[in-house]
PDB file of N, CA and C in Angstrom:
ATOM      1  N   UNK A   1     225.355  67.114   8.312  1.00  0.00           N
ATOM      2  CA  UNK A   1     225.453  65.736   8.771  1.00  0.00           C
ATOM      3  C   UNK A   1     224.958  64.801   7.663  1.00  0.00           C
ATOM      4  N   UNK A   2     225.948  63.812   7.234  1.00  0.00           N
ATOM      5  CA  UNK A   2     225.528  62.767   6.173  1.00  0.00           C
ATOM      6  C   UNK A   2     224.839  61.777   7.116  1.00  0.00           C
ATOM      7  N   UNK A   3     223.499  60.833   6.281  1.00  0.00           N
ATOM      8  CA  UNK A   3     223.451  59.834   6.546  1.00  0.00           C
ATOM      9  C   UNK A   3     224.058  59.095   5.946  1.00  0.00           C
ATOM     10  N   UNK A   4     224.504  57.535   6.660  1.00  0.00           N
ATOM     11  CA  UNK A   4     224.471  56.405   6.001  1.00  0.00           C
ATOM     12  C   UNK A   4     223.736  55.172   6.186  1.00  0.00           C
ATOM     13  N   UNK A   5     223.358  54.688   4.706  1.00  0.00           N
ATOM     14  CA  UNK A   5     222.967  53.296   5.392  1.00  0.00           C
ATOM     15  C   UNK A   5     223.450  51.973   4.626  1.00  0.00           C
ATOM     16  N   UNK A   6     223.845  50.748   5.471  1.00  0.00           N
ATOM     17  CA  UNK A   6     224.546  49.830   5.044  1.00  0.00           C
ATOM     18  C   UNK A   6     223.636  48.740   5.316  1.00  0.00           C
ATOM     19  N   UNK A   7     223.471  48.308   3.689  1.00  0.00           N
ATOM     20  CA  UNK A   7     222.507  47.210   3.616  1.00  0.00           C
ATOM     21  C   UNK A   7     223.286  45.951   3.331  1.00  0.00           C
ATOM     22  N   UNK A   8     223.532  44.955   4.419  1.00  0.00           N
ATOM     23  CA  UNK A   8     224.016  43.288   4.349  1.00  0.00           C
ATOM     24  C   UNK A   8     223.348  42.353   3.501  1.00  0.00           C
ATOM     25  N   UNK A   9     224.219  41.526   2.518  1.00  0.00           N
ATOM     26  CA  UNK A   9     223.301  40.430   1.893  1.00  0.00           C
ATOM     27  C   UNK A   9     223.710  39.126   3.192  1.00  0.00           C
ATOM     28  N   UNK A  10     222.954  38.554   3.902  1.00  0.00           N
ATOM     29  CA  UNK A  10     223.259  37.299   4.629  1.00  0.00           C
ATOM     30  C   UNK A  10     222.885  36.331   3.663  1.00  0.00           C
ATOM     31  N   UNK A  11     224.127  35.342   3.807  1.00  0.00           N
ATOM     32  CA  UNK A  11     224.069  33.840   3.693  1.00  0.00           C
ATOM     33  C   UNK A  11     223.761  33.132   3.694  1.00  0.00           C
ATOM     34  N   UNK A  12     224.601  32.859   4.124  1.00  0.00           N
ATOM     35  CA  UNK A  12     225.081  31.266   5.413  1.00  0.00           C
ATOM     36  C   UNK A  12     223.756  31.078   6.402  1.00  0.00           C
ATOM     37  N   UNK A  13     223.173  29.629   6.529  1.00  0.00           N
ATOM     38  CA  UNK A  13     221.792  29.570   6.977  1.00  0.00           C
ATOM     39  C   UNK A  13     222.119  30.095   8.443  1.00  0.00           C
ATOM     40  N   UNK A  14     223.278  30.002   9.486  1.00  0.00           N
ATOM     41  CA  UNK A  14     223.375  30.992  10.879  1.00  0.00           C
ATOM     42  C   UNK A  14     222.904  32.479  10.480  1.00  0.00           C
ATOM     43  N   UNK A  15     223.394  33.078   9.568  1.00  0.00           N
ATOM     44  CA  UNK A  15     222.843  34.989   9.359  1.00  0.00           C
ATOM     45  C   UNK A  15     222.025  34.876   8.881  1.00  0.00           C
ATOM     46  N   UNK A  16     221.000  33.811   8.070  1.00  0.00           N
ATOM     47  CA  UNK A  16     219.348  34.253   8.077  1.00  0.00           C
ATOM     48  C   UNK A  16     218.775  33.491   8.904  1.00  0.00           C
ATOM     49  N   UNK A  17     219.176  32.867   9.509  1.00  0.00           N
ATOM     50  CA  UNK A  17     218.325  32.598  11.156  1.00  0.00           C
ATOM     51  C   UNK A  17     218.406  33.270  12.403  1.00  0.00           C
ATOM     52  N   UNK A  18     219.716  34.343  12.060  1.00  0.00           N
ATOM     53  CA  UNK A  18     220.028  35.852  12.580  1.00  0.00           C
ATOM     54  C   UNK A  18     218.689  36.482  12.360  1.00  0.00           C
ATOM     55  N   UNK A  19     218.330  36.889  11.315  1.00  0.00           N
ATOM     56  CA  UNK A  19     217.837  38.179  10.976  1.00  0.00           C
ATOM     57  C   UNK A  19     216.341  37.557  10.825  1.00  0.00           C
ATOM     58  N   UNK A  20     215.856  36.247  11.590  1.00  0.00           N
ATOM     59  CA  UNK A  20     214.430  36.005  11.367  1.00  0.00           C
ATOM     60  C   UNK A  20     213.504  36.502  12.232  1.00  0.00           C
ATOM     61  N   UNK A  21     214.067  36.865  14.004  1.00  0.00           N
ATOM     62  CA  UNK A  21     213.411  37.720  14.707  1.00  0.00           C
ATOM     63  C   UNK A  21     212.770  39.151  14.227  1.00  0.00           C
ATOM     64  N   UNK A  22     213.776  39.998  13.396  1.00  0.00           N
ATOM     65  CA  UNK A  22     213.188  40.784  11.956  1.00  0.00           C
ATOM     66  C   UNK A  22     212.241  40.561  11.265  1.00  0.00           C
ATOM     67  N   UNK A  23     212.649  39.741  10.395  1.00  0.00           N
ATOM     68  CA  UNK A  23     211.462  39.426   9.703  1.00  0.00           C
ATOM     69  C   UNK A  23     210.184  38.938   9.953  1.00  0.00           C
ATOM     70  N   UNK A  24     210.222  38.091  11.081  1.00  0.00           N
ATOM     71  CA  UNK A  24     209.175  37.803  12.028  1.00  0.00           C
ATOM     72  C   UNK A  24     208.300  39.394  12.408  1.00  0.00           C
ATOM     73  N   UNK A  25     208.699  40.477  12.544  1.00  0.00           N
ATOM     74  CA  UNK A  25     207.991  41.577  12.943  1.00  0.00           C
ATOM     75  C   UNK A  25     207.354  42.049  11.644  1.00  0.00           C
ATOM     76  N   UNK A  26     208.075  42.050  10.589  1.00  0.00           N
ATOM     77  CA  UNK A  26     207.929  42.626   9.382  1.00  0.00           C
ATOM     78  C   UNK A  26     206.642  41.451   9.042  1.00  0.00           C
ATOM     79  N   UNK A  27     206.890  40.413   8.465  1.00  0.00           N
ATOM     80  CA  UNK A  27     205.755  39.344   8.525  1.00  0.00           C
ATOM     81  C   UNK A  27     205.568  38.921   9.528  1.00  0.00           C
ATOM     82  N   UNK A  28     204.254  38.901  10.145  1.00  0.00           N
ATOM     83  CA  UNK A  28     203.895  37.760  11.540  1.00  0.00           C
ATOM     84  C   UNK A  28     203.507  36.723  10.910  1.00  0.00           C
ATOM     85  N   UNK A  29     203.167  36.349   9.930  1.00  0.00           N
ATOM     86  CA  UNK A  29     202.425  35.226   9.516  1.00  0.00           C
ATOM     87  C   UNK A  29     203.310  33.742   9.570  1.00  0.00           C
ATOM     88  N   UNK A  30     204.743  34.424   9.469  1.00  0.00           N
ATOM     89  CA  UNK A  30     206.003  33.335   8.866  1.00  0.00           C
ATOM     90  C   UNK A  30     206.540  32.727  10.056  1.00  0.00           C
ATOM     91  N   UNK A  31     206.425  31.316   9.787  1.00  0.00           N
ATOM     92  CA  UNK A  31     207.325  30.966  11.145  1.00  0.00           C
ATOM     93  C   UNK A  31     208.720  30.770  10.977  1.00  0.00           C
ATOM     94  N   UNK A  32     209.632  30.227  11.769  1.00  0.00           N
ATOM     95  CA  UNK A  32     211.058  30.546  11.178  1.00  0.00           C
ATOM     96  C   UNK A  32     210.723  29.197   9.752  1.00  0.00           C
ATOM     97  N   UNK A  33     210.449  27.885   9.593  1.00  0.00           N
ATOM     98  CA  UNK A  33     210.564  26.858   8.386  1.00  0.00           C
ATOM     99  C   UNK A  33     210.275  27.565   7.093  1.00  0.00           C
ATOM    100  N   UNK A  34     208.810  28.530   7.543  1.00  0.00           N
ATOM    101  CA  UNK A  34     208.359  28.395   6.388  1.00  0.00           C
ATOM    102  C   UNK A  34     209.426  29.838   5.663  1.00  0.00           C
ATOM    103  N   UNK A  35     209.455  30.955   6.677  1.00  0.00           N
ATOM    104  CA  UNK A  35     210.599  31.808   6.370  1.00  0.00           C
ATOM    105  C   UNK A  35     212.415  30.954   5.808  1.00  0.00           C
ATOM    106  N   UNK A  36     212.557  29.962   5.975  1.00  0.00           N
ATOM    107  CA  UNK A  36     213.535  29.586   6.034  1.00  0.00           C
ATOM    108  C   UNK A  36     213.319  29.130   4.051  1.00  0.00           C
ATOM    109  N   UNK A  37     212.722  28.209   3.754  1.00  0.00           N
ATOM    110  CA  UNK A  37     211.616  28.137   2.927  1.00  0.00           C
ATOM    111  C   UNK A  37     211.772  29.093   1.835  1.00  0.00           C
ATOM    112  N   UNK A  38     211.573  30.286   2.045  1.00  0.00           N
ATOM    113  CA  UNK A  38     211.289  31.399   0.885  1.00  0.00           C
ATOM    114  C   UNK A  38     212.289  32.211   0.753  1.00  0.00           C
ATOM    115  N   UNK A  39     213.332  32.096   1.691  1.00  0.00           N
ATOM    116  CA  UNK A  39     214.362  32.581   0.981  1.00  0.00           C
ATOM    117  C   UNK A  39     215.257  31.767   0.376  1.00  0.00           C
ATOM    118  N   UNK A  40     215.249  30.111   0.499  1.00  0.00           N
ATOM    119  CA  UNK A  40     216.191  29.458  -0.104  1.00  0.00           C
ATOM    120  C   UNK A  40     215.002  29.417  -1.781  1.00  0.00           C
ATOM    121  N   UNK A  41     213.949  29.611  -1.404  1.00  0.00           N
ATOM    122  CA  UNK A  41     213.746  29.299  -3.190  1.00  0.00           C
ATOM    123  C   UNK A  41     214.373  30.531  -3.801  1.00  0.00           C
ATOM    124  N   UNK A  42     213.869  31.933  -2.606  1.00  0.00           N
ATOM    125  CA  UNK A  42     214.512  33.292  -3.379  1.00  0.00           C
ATOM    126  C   UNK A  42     216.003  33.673  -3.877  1.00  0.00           C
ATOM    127  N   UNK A  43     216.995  32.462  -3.109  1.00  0.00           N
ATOM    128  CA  UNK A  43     218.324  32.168  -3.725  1.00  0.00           C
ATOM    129  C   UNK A  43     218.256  31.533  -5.304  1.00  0.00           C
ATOM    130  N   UNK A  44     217.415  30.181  -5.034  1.00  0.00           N
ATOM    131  CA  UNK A  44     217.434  29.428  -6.090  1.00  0.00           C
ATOM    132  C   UNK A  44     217.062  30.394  -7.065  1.00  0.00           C
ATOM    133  N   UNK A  45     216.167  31.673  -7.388  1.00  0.00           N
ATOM    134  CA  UNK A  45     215.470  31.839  -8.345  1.00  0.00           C
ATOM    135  C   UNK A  45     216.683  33.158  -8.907  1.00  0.00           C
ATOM    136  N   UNK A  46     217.110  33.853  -7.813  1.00  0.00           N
ATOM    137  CA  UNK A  46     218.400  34.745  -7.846  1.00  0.00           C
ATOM    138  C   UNK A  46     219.427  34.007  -9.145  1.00  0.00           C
ATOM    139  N   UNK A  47     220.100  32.542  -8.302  1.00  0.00           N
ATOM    140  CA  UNK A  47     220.968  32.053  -9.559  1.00  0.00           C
ATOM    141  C   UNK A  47     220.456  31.379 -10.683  1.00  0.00           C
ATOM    142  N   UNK A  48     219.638  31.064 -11.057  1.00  0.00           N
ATOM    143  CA  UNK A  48     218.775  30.720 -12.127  1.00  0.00           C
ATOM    144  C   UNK A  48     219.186  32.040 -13.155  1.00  0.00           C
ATOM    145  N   UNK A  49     218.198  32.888 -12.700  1.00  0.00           N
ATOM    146  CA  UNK A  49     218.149  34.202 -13.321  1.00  0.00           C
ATOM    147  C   UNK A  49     219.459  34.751 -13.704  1.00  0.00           C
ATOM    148  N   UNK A  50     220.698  34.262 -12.965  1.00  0.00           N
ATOM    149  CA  UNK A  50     221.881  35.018 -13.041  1.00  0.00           C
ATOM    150  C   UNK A  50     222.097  33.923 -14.528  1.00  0.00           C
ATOM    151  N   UNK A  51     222.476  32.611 -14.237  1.00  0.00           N
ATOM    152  CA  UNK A  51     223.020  31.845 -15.530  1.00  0.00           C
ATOM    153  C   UNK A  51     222.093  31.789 -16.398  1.00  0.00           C
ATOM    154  N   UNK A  52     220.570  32.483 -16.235  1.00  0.00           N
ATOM    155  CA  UNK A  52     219.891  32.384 -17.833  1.00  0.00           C
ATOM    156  C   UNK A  52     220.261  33.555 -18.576  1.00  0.00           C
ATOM    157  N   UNK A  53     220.665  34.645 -17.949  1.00  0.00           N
ATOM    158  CA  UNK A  53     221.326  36.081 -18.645  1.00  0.00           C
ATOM    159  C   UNK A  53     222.873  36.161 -19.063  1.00  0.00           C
ATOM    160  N   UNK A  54     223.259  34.709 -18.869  1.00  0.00           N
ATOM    161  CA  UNK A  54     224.464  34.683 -19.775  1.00  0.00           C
ATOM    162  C   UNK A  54     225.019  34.109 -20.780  1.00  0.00           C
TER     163      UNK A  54
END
């Protein structure tokens, strides 16, 4: 028997306000703003990084 596992990149601010009840377990500390918050800088810092390596 194979496993698989299929890991999603979400978006669009509806699929990471999907997946904040998640992360909410994983961090309790985060409320949805400030979670909302750290992944748009973690985008910003994603494409940064992409157009300084080219």
């Amino acid at each position: 028997m194979r496993n698989e596992l299929t890991i999603n990149e979400f978006q669009t601010h509806n699929e990471i306000v999907e997946v904040y009840p998640i992360m909410k377990q994983l961090r309790t500390h985060l409320d949805v703003d400030t979670y909302l918050e750290l992944v748009c800088e973690a985008q910003i810092k994603i494409v940064t990084n992409c157009l300084c390596t080219k």
